[in-house]
C-alpha atoms as a PDB file:
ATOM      1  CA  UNK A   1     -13.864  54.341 -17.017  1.00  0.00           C
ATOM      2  CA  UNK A   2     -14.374  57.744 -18.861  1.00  0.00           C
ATOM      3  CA  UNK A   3     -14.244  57.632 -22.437  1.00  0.00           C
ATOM      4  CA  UNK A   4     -13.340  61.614 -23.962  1.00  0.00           C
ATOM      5  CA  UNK A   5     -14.028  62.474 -28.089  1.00  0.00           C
ATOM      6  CA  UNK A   6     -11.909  64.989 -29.001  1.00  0.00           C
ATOM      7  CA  UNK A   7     -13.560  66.938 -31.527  1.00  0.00           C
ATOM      8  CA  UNK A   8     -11.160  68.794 -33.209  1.00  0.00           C
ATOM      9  CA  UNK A   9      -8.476  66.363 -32.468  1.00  0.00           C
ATOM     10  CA  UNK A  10     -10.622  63.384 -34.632  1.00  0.00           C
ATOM     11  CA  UNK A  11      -9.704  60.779 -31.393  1.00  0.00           C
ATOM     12  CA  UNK A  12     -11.184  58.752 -28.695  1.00  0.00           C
ATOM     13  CA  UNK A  13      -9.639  58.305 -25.094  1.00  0.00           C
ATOM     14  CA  UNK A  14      -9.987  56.151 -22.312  1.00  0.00           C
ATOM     15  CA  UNK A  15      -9.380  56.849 -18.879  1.00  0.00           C
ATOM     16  CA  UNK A  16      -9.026  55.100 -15.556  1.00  0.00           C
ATOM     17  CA  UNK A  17     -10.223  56.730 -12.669  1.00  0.00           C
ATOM     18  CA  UNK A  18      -7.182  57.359 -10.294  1.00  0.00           C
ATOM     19  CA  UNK A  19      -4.879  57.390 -13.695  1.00  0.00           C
ATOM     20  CA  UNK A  20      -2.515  60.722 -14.839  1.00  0.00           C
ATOM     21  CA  UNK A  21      -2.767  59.142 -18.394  1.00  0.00           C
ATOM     22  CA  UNK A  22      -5.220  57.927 -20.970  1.00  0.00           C
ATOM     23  CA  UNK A  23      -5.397  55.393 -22.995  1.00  0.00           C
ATOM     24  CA  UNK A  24      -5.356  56.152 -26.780  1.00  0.00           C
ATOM     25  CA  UNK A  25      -8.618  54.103 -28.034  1.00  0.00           C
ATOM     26  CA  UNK A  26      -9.226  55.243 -31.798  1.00  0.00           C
ATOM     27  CA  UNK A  27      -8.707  57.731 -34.875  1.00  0.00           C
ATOM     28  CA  UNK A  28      -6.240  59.832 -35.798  1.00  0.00           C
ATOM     29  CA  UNK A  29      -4.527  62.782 -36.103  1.00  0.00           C
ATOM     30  CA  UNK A  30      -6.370  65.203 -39.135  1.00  0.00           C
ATOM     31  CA  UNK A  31      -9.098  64.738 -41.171  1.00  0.00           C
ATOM     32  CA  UNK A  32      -8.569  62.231 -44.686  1.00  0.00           C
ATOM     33  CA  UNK A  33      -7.709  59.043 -42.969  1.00  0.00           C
ATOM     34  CA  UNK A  34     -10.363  56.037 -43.166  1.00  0.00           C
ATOM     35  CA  UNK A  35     -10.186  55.733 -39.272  1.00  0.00           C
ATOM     36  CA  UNK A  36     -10.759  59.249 -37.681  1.00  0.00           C
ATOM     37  CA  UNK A  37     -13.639  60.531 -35.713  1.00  0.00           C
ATOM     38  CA  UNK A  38     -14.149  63.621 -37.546  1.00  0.00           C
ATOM     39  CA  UNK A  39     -16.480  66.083 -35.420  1.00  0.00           C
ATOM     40  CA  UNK A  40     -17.142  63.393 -32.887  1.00  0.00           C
ATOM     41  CA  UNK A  41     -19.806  64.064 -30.393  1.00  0.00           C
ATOM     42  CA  UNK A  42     -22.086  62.506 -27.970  1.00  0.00           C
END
């Protein structure tokens, strides 16, 4: 599995090798909610 941060997009994916779609793991959309991943890196 590959797990992506998307930095400006406050979010964490997961993806299956082979797969065409990931898997929505945490945060959120913007910046004021109490579960985002604001500037996320690793």
């Amino acid at each position: 599995d590959l797990y992506i941060s998307n930095y400006d997009g406050h979010s964490i994916t997961k993806w299956k090798i082979g797969e065409t779609q990931g898997a929505f793991i945490a945060g959120t959309v913007g910046q004021n909610a109490i579960n985002k991943f604001w500037f996320s890196s690793t």
